[in-house]
Protein backbone atom coordinates (compact mmCIF):
# COMPACT_ATOMS: atom_id res chain seq x y z
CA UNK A 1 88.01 116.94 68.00
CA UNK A 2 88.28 113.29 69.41
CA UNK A 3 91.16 112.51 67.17
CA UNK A 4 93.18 115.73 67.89
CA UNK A 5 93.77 113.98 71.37
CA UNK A 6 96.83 112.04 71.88
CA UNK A 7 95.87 108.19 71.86
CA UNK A 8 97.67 108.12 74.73
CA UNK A 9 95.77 110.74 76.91
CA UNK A 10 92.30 108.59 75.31
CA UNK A 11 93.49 105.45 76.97
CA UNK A 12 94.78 107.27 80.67
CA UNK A 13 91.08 108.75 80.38
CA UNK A 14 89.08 105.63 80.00
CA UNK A 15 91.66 103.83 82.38
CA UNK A 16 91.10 106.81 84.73
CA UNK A 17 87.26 106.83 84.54
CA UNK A 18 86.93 102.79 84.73
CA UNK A 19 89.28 103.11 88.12
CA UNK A 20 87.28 106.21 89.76
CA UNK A 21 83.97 104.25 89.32
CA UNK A 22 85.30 100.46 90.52
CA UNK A 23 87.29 101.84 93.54
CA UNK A 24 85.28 102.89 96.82
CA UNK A 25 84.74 106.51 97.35
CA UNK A 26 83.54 108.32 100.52
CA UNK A 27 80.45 109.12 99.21
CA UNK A 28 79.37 105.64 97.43
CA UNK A 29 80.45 102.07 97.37
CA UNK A 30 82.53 100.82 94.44
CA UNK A 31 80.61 99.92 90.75
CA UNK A 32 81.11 96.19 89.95
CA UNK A 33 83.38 96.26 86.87
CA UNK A 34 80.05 95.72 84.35
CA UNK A 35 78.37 98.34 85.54
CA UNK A 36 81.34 100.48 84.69
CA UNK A 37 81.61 98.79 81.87
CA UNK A 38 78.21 99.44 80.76
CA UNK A 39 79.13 103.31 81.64
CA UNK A 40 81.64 103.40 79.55
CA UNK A 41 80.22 102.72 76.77
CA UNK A 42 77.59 105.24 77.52
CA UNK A 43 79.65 107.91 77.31
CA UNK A 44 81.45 106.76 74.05
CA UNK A 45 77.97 106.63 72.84
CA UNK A 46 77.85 110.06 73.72
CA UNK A 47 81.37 111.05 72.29
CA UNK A 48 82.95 111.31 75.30
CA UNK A 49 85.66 108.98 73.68
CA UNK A 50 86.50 106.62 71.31
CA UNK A 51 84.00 103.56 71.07
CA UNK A 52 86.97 101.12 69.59
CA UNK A 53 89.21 102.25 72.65
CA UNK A 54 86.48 101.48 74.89
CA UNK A 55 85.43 98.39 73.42
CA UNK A 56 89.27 97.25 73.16
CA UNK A 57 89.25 97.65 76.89
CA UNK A 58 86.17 95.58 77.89
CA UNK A 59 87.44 92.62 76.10
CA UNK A 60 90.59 93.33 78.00
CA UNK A 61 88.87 93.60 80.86
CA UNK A 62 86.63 90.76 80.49
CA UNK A 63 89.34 88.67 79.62
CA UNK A 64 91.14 89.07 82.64
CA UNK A 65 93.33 91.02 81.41
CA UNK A 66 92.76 94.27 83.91
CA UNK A 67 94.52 93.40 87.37
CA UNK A 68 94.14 95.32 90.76
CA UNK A 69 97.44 96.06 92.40
C-alpha cells in the first residue's frame, strides 16, 4: 500500500508530522527535534511510512540541513 503513494505526498507527510511535533501548540510545548526524531521512526517502524524516507531525513536533519523560516 506504502508504495502506491506518490513519493511526493511520503515526504510532505513526514515533513508535515516532524513540523506539527517541533512547533508549539496550544495544548503542549514544542518536541526538541530528537524526540521527533525518535517518533518518527516509531511510526515507520510501525508502517506508517517509509523507514529510508525517514531515515534520509534525520541525516538531513542532523546535518543541518532542516532550517526554520
Amino acid at each position: 500500500m506504502r508504495d502506491a503513494i506518490l513519493l511526493l505526498a511520503q515526504i510532505v507527510g513526514i515533513v508535515d508530522a516532524y513540523d506539527a511535533l517541533t512547533s508549539e501548540r496550544p495544548y503542549r510545548a514544542a518536541w526538541s527535534p530528537e524526540r521527533a526524531f525518535h517518533e518518527l521512526q516509531e511510526e515507520a517502524s510501525r508502517g506508517w511510512c517509509c523507514g529510508d524516507l525517514v531515515n534520509e531525513f534525520i541525516r538531513l536533519g542532523r546535518g543541518g540541513g532542516l532550517a526554520r523560516p
